[in-house]
N, C-alpha and C. Protein backbone atom coordinates (compact mmCIF):
# COMPACT_ATOMS: atom_id res chain seq x y z
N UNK A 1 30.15 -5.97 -11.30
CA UNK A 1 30.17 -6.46 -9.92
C UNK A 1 30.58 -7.93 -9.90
N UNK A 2 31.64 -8.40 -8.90
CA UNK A 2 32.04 -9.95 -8.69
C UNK A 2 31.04 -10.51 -8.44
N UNK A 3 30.96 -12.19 -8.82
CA UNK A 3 29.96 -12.86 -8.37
C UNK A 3 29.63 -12.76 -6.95
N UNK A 4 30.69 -12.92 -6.52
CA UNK A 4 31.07 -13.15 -4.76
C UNK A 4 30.17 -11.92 -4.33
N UNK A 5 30.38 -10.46 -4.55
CA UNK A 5 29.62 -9.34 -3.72
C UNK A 5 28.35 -9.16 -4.22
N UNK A 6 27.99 -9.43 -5.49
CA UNK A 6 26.53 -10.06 -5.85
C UNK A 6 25.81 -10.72 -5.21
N UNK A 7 26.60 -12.30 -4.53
CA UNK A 7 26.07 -12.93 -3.72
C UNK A 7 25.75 -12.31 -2.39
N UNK A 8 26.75 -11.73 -1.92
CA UNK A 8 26.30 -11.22 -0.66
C UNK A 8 25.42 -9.83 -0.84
N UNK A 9 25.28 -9.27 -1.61
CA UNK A 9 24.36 -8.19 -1.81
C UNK A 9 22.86 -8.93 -1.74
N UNK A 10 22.64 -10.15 -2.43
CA UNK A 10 21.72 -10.35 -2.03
C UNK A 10 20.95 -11.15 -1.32
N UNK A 11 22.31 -11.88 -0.35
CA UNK A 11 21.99 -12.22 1.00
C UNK A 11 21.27 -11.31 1.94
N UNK A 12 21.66 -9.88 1.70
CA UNK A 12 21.40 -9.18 2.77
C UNK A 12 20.34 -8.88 2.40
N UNK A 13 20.00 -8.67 1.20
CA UNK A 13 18.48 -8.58 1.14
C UNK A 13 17.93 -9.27 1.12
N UNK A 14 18.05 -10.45 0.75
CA UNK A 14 16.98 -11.78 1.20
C UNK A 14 17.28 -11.85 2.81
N UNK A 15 17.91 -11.24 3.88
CA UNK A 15 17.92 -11.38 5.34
C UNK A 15 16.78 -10.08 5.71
N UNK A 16 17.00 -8.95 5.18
CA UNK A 16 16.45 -8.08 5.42
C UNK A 16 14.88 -8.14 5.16
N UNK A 17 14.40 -8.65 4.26
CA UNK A 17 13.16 -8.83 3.98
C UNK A 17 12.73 -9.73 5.01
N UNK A 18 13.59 -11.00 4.95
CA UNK A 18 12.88 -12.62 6.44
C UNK A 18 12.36 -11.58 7.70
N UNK A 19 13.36 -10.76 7.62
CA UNK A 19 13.00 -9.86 9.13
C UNK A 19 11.72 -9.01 8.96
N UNK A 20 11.68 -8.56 7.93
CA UNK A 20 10.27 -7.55 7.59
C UNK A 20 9.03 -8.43 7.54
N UNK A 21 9.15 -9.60 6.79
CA UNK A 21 7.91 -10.74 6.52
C UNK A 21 7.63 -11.24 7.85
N UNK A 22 8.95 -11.31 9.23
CA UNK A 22 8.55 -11.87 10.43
C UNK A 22 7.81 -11.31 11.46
N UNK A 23 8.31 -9.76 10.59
CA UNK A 23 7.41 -8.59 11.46
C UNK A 23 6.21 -8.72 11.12
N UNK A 24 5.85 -8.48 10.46
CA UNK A 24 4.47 -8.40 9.50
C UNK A 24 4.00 -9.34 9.88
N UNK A 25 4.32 -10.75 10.25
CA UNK A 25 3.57 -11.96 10.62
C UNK A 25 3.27 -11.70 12.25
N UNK A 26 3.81 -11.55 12.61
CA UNK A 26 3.69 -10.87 14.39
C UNK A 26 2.87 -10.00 14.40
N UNK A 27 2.51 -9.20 13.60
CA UNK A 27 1.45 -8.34 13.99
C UNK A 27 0.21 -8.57 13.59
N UNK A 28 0.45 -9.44 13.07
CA UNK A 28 -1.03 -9.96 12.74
C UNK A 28 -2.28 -10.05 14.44
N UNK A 29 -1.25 -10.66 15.03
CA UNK A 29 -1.83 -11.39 16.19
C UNK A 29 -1.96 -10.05 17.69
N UNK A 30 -1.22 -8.88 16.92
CA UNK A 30 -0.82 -8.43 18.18
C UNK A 30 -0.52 -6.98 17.93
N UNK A 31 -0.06 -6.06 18.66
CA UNK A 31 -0.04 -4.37 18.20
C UNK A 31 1.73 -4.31 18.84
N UNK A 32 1.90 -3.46 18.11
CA UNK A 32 3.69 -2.96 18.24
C UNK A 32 4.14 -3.22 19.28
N UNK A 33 3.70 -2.56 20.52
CA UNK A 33 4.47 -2.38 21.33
C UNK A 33 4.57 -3.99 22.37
N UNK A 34 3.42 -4.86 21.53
CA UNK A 34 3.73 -5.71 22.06
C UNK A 34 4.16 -6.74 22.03
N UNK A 35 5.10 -6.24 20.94
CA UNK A 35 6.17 -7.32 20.04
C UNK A 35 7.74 -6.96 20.76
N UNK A 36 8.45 -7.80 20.82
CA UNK A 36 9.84 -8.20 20.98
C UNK A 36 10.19 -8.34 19.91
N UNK A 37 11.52 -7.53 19.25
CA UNK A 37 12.59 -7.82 18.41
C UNK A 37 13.09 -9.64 18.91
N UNK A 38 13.22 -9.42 20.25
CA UNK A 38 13.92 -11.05 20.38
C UNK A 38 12.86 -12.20 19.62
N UNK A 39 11.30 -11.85 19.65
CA UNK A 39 10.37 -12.88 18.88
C UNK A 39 10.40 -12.59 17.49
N UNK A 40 10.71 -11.25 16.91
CA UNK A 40 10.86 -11.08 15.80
C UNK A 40 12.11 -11.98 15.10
N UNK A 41 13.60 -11.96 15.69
CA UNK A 41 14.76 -13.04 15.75
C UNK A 41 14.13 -14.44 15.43
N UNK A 42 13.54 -14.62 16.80
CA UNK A 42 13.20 -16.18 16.56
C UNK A 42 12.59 -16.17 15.03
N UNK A 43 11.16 -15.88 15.02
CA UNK A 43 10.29 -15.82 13.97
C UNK A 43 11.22 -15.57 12.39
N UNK A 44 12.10 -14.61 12.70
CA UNK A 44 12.61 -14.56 11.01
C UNK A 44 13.73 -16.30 10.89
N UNK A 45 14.37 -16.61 12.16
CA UNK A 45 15.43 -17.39 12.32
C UNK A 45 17.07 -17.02 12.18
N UNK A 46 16.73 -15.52 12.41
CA UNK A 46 18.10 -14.88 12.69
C UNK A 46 18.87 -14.62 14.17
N UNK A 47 20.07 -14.05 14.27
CA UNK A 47 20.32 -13.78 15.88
C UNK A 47 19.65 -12.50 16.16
N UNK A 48 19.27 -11.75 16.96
CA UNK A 48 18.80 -10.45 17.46
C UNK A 48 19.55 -9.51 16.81
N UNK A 49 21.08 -9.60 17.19
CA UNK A 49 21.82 -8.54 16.69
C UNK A 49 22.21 -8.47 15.11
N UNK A 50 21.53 -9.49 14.31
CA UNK A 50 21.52 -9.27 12.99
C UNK A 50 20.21 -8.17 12.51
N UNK A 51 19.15 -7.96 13.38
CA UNK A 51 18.36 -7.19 12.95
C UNK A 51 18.60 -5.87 12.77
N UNK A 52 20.07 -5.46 13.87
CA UNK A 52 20.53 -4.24 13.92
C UNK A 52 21.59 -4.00 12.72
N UNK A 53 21.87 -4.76 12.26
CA UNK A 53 22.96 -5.01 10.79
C UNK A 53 21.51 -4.07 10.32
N UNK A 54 20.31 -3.93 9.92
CA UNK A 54 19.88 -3.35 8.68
C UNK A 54 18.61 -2.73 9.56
N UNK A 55 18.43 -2.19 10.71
CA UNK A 55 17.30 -1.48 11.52
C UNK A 55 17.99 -0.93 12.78
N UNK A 56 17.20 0.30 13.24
CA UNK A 56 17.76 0.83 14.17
C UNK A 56 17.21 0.19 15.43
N UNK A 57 16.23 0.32 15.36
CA UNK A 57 15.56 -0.51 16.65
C UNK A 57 13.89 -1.04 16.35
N UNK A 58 13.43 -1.42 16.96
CA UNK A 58 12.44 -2.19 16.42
C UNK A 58 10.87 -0.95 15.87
N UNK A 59 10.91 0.63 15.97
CA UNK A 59 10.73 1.20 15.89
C UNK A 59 10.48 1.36 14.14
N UNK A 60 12.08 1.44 13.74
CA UNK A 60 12.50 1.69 12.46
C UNK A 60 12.54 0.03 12.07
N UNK A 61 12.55 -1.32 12.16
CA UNK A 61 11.53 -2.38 11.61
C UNK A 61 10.35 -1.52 11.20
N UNK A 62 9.66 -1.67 12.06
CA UNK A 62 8.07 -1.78 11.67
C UNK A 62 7.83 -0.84 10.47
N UNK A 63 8.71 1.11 10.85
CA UNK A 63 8.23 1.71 9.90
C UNK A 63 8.73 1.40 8.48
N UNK A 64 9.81 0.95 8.05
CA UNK A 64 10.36 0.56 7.49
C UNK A 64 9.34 -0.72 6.38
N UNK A 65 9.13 -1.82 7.43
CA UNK A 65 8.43 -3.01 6.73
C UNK A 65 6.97 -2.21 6.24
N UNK A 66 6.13 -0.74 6.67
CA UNK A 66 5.19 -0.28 6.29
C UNK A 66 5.24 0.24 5.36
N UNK A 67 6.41 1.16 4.85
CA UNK A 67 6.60 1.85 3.64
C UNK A 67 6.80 0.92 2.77
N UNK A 68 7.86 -0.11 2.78
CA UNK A 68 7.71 -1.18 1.96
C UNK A 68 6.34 -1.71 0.91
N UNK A 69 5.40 -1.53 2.22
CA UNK A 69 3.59 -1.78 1.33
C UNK A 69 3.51 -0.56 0.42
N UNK A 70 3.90 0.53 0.35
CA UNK A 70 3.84 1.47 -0.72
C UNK A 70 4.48 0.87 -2.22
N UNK A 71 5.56 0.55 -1.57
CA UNK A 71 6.39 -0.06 -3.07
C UNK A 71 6.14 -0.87 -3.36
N UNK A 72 5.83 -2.15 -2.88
CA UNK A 72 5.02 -3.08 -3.70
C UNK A 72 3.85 -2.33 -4.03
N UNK A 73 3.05 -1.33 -3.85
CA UNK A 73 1.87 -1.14 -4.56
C UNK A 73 1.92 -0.96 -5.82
N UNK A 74 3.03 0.21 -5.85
CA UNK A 74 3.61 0.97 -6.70
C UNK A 74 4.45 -0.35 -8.25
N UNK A 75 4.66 -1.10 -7.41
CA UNK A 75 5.45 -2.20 -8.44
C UNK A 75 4.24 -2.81 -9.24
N UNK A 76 3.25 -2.83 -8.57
CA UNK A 76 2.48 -4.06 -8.78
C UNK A 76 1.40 -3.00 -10.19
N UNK A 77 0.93 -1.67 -9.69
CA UNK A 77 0.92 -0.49 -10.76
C UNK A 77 1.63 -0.72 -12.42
N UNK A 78 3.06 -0.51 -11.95
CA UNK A 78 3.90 -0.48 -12.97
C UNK A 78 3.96 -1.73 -13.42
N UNK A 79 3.29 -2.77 -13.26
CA UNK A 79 4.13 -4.25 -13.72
C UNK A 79 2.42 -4.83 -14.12
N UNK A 80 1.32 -4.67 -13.11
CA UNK A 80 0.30 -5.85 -13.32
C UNK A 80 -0.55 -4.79 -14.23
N UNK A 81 -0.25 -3.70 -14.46
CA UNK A 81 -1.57 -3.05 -15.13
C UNK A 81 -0.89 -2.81 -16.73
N UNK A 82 -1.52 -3.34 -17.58
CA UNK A 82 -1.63 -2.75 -18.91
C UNK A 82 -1.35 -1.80 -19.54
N UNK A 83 -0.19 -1.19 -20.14
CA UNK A 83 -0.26 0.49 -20.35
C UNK A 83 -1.31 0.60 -21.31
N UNK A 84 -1.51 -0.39 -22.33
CA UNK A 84 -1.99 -0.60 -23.73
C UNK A 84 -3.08 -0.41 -23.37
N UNK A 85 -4.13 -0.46 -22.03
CA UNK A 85 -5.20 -0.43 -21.99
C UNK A 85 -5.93 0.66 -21.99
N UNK A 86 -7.28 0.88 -22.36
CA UNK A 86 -7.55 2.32 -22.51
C UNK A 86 -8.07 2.47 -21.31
N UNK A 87 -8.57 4.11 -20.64
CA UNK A 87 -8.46 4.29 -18.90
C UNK A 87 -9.17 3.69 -18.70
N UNK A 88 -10.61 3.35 -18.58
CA UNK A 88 -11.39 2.48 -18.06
C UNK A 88 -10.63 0.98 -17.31
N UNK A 89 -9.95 0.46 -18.61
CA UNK A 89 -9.52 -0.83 -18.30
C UNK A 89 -8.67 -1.14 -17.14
N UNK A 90 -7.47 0.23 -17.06
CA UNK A 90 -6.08 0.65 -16.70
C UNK A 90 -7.10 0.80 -15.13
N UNK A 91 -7.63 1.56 -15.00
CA UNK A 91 -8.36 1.95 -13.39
C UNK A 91 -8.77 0.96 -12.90
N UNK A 92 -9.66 0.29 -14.05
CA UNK A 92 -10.44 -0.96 -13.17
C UNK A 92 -9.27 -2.08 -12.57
N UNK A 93 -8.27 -2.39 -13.59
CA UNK A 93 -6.66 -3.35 -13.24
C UNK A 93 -6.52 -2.48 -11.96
N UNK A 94 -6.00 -1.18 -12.37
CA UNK A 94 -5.15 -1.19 -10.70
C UNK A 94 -6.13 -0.98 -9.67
N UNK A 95 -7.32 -0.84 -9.68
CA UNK A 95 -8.12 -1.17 -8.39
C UNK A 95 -8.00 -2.49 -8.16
N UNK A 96 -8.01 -3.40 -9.05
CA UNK A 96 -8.57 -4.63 -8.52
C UNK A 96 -7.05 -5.15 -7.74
N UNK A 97 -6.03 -4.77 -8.48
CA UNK A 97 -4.32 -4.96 -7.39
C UNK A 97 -4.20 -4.29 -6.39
N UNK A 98 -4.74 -3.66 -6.40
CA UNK A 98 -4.84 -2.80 -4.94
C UNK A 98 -5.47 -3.39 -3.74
N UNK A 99 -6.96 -3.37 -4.00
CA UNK A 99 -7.99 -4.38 -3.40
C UNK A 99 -7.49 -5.59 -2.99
N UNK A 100 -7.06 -6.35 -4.05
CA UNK A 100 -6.25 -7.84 -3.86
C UNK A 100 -5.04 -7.73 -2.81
N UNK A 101 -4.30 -6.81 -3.09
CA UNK A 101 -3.38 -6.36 -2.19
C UNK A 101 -3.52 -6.08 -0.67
N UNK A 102 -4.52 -5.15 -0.41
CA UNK A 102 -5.22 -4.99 0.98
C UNK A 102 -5.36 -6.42 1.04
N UNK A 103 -6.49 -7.32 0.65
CA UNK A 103 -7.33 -7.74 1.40
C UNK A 103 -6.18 -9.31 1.12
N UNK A 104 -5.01 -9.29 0.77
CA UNK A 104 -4.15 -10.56 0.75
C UNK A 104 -3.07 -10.36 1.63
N UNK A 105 -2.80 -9.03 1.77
CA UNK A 105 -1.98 -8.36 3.08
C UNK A 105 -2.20 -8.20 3.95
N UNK A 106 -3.18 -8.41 4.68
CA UNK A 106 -3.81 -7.55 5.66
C UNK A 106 -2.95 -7.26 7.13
N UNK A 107 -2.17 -7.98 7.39
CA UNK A 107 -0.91 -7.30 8.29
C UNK A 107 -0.27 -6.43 7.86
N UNK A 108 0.61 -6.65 6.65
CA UNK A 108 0.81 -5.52 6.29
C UNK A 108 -0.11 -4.04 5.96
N UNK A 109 -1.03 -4.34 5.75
CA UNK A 109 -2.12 -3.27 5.19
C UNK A 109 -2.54 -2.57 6.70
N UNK A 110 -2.38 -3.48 7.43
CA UNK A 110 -2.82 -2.83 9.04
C UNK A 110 -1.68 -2.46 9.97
N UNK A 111 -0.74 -2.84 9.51
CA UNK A 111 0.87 -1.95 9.72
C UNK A 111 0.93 -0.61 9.23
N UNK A 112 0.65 -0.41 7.83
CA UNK A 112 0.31 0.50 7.26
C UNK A 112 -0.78 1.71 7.72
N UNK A 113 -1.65 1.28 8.33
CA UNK A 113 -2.63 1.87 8.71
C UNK A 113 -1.68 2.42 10.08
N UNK A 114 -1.39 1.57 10.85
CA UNK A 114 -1.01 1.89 11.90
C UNK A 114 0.25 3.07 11.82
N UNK A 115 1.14 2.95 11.46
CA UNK A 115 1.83 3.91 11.09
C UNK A 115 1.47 5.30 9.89
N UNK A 116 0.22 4.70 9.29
CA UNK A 116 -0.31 6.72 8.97
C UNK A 116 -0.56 6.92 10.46
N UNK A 117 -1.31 6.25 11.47
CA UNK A 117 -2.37 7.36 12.40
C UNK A 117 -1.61 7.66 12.84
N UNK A 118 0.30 6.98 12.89
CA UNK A 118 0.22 7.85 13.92
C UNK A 118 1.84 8.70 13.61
N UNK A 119 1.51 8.95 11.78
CA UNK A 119 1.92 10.49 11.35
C UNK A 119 2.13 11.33 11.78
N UNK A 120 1.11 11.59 12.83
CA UNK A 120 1.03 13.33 13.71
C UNK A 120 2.12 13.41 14.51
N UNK A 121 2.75 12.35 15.16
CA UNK A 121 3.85 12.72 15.92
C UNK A 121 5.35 12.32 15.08
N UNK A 122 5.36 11.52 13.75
CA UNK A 122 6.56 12.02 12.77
C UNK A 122 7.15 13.04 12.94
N UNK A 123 8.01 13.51 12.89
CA UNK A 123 8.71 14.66 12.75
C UNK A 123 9.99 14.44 11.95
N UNK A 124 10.65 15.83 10.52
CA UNK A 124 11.81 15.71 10.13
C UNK A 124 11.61 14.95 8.90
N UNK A 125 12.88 14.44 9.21
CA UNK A 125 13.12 13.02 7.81
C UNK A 125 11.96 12.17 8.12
N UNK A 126 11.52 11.23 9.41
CA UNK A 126 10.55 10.30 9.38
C UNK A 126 9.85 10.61 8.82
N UNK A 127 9.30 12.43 9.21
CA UNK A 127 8.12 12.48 8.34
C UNK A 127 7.74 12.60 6.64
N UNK A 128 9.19 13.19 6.25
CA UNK A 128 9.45 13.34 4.93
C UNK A 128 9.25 12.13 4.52
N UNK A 129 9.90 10.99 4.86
CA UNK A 129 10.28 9.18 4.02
C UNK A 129 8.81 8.64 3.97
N UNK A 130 8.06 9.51 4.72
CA UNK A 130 6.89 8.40 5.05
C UNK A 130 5.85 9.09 3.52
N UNK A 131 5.31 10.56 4.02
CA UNK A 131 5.10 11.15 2.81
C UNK A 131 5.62 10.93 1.27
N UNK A 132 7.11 10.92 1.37
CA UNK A 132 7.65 10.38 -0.24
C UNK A 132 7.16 9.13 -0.73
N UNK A 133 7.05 8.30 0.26
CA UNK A 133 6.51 7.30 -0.22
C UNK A 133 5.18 6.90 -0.87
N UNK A 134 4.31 7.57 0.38
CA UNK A 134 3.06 7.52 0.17
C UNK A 134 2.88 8.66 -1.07
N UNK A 135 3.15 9.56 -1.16
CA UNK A 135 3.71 10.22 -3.02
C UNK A 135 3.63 9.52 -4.05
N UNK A 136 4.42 8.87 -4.41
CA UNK A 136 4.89 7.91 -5.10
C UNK A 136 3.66 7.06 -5.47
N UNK A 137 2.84 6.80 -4.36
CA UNK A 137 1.86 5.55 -4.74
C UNK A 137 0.45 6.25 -5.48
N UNK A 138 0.37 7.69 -4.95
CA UNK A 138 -0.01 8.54 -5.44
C UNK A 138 -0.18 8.97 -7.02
N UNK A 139 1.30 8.91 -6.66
CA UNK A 139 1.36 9.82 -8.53
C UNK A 139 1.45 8.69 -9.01
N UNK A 140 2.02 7.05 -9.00
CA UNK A 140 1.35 6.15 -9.95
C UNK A 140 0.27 5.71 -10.37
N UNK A 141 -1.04 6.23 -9.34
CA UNK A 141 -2.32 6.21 -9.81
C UNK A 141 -2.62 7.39 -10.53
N UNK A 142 -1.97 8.68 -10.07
CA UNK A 142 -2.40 9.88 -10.63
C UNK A 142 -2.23 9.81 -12.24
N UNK A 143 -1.32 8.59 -12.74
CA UNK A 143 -0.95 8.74 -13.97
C UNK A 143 -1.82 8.20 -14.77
N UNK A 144 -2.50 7.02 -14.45
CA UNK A 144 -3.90 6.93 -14.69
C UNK A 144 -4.56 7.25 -14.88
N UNK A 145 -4.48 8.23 -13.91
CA UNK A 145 -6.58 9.44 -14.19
C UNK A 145 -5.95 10.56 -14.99
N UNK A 146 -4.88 10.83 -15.37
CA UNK A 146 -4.51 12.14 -15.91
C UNK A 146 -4.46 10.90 -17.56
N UNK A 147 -4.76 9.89 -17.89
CA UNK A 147 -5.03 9.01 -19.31
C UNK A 147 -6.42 9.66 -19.21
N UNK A 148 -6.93 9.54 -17.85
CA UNK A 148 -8.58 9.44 -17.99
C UNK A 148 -9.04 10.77 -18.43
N UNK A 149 -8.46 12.11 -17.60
CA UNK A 149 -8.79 13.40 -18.29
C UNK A 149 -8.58 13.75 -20.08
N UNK A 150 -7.33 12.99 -20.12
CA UNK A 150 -6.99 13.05 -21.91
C UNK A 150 -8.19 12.67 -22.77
N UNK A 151 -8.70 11.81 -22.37
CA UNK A 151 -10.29 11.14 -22.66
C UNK A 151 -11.06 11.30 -22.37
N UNK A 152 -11.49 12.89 -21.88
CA UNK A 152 -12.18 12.99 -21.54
C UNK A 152 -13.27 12.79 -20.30
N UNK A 153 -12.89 11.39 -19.67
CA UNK A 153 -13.85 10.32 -19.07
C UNK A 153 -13.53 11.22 -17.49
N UNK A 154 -12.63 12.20 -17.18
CA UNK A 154 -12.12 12.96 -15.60
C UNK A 154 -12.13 14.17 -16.00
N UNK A 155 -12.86 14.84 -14.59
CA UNK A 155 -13.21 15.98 -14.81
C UNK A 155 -11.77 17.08 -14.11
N UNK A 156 -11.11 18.16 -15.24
CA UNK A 156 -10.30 18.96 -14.99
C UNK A 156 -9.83 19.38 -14.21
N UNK A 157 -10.81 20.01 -13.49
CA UNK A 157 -10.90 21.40 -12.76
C UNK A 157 -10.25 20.40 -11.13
N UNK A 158 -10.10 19.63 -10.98
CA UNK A 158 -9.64 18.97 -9.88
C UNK A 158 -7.57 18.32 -10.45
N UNK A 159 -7.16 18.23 -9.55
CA UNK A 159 -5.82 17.26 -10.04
C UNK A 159 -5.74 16.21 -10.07
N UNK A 160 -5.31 15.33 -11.22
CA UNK A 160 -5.13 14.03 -10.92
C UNK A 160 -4.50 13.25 -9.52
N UNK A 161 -3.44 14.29 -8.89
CA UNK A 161 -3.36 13.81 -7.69
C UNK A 161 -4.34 13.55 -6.28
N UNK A 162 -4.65 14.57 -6.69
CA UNK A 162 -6.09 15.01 -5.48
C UNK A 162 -6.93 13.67 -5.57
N UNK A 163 -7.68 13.32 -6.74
CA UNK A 163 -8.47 12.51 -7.28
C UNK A 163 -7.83 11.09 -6.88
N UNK A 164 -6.44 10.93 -7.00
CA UNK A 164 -6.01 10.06 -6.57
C UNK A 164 -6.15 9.25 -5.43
N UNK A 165 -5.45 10.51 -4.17
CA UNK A 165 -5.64 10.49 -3.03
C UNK A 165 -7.61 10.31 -2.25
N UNK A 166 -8.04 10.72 -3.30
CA UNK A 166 -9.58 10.39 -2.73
C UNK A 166 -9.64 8.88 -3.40
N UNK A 167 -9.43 8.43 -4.42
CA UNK A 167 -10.07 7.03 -4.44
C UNK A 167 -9.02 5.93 -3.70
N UNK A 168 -8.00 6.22 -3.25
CA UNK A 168 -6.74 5.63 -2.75
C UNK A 168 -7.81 5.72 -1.14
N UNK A 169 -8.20 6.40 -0.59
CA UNK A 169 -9.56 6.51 0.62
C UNK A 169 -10.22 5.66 0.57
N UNK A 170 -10.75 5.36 -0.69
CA UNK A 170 -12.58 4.69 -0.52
C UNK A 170 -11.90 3.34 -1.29
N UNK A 171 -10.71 3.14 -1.36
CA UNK A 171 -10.34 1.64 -1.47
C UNK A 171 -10.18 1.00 -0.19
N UNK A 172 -9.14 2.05 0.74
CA UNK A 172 -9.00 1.40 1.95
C UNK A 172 -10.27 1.39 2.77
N UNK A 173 -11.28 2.19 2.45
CA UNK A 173 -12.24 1.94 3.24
C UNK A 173 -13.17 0.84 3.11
N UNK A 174 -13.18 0.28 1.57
CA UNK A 174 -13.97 -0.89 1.27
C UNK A 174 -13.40 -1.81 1.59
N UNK A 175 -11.66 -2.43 1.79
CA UNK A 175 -11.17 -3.01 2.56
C UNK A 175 -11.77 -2.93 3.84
N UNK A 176 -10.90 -2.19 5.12
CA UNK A 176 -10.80 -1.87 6.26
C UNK A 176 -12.30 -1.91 6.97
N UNK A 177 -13.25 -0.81 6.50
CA UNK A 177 -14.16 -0.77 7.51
C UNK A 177 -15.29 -1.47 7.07
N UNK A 178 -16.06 -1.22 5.32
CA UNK A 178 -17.08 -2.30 5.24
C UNK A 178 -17.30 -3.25 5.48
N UNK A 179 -16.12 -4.32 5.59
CA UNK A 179 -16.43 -5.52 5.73
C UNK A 179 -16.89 -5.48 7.59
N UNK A 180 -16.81 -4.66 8.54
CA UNK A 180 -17.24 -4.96 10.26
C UNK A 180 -18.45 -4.09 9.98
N UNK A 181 -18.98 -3.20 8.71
CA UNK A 181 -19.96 -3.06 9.31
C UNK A 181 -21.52 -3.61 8.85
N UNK A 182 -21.21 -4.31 7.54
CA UNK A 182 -22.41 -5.15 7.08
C UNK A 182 -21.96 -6.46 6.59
N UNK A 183 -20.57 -6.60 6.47
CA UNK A 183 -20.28 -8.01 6.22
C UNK A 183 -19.53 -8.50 4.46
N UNK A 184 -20.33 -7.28 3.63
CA UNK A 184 -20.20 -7.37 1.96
C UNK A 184 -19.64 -6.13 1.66
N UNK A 185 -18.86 -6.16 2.00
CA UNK A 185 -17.77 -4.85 0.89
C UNK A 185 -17.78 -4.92 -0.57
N UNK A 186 -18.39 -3.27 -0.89
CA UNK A 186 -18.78 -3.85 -2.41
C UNK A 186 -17.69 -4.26 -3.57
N UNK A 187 -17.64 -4.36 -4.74
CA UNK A 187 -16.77 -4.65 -5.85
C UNK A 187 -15.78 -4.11 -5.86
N UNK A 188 -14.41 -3.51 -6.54
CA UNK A 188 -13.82 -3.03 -6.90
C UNK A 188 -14.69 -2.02 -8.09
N UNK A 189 -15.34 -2.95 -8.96
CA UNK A 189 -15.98 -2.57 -9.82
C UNK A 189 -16.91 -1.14 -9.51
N UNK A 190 -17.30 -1.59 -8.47
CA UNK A 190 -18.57 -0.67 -7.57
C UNK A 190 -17.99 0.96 -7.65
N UNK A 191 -16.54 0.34 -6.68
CA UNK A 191 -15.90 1.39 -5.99
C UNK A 191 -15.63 2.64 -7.43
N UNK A 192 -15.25 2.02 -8.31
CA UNK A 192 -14.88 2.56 -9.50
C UNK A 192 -15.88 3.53 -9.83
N UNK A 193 -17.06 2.96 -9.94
CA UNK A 193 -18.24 3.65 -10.54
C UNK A 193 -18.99 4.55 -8.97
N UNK A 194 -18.58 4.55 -7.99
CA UNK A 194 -18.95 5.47 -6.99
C UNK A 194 -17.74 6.55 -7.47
N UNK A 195 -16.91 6.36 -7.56
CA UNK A 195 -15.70 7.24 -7.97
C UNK A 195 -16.18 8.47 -8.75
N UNK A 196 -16.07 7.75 -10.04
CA UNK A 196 -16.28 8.07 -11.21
C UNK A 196 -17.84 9.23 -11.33
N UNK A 197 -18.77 8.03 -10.67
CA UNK A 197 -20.23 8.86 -10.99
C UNK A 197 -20.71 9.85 -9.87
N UNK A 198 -20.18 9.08 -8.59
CA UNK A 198 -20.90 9.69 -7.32
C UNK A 198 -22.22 8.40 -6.82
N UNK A 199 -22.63 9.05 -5.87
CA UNK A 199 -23.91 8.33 -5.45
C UNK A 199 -24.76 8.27 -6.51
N UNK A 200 -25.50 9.43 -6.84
CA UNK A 200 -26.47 9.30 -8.06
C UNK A 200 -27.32 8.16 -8.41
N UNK A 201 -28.28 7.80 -8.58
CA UNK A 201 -28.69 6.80 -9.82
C UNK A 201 -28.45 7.17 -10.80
N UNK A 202 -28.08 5.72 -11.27
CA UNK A 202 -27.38 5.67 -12.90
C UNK A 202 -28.67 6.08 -13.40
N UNK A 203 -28.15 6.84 -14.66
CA UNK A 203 -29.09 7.26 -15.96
C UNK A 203 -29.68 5.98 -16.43
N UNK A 204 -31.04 6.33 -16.19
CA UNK A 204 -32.01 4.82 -17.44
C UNK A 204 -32.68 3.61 -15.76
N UNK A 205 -31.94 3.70 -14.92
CA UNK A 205 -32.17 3.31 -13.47
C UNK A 205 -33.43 3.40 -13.02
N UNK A 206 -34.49 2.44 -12.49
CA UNK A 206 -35.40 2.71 -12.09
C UNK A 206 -36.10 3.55 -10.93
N UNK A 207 -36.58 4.42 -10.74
CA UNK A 207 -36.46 5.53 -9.23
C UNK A 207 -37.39 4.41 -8.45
């Protein structure tokens, strides 16, 4: 590839992202519908009709900048966690990037949210791109707990995906809802060992 179309290859993606990061900053303060593409313009520092160079309408922004939070999850999986580590270590890493992730994103993470609930009316490809994605973030944890079954430490008779998709739950929930309803959302650490053990008292634990 010429330097020259290099360069502009990744103009457009360094434009395309300003627009996704401007979205994501706008919603912090506010819910979809009550955002303007024209404040999204201002906010990234582009013209309006450059947003349509790489989005259909401000619709396909938002969903777009939400799936995005899948792939960085997914990057951050493949890049911040250890392969070398044995499962314990490997679970506890990508919880704690995950966690860090929610709770350093939280526009994005509540973009995200906002576009699962409202899945039910997806239809087609939307609904396919949205699912593949959320897949993906899936089976990079699933690859994890299927180390953990090799070792014994995960129980079979369930799928590593399944298992996935349940602790990929009780992350966003120690994000999202613990913290409005007592204030202390527990550990990562915690979450791990609710996972792993269940409610239960630990063995040796005082009753």
């Amino acid at each position: 590839m010429a330097v020259r179309e290099r360069d502009n290859l990744r103009d457009k993606i360094d434009k395309r992202e300003q627009i996704m990061h401007a979205a994501e900053r706008l919603f912090a303060s506010r819910r979809l519908h009550e955002i303007t593409l024209d404040e999204v313009a201002s906010r990234a520092g582009v013209g309006k009709g450059t947003i349509y160079l790489y989005f259909k309408d401000k619709d396909d922004l938002f969903f777009q900048t939400a799936t995005a939070g899948f792939d960085e999850l997914c990057d951050l999986l493949h890049q911040a966690v250890p392969t070398e580590d044995d499962f314990a270590g490997q679970l506890l890493g990508a919880c704690r990037q995950i966690t860090a992730f929610f709770e350093g994103r939280r526009q994005l993470f509540s973009m995200m949210q906002a576009e699962e609930n409202r899945l039910a009316f997806f239809h087609g490809e939307l609904r396919d791109r949205w699912l593949a994605r959320r897949r993906n973030l899936i089976t990079a944890l699933a690859g994890i707990l299927r180390k953990g079954v090799a070792e014994g430490a995960v129980r079979r008779d369930v799928s590593p995906e399944t298992l996935a998709a349940f602790l990929l739950g009780m992350l966003r929930t120690q994000s999202r809802d613990l913290p409005q309803l007592d204030g202390a959302a527990p550990s990562h650490q915690t979450v791990v060992g609710l996972f792993l053990h269940g409610a239960a008292e630990p063995r040796g634990a005082p009753v």
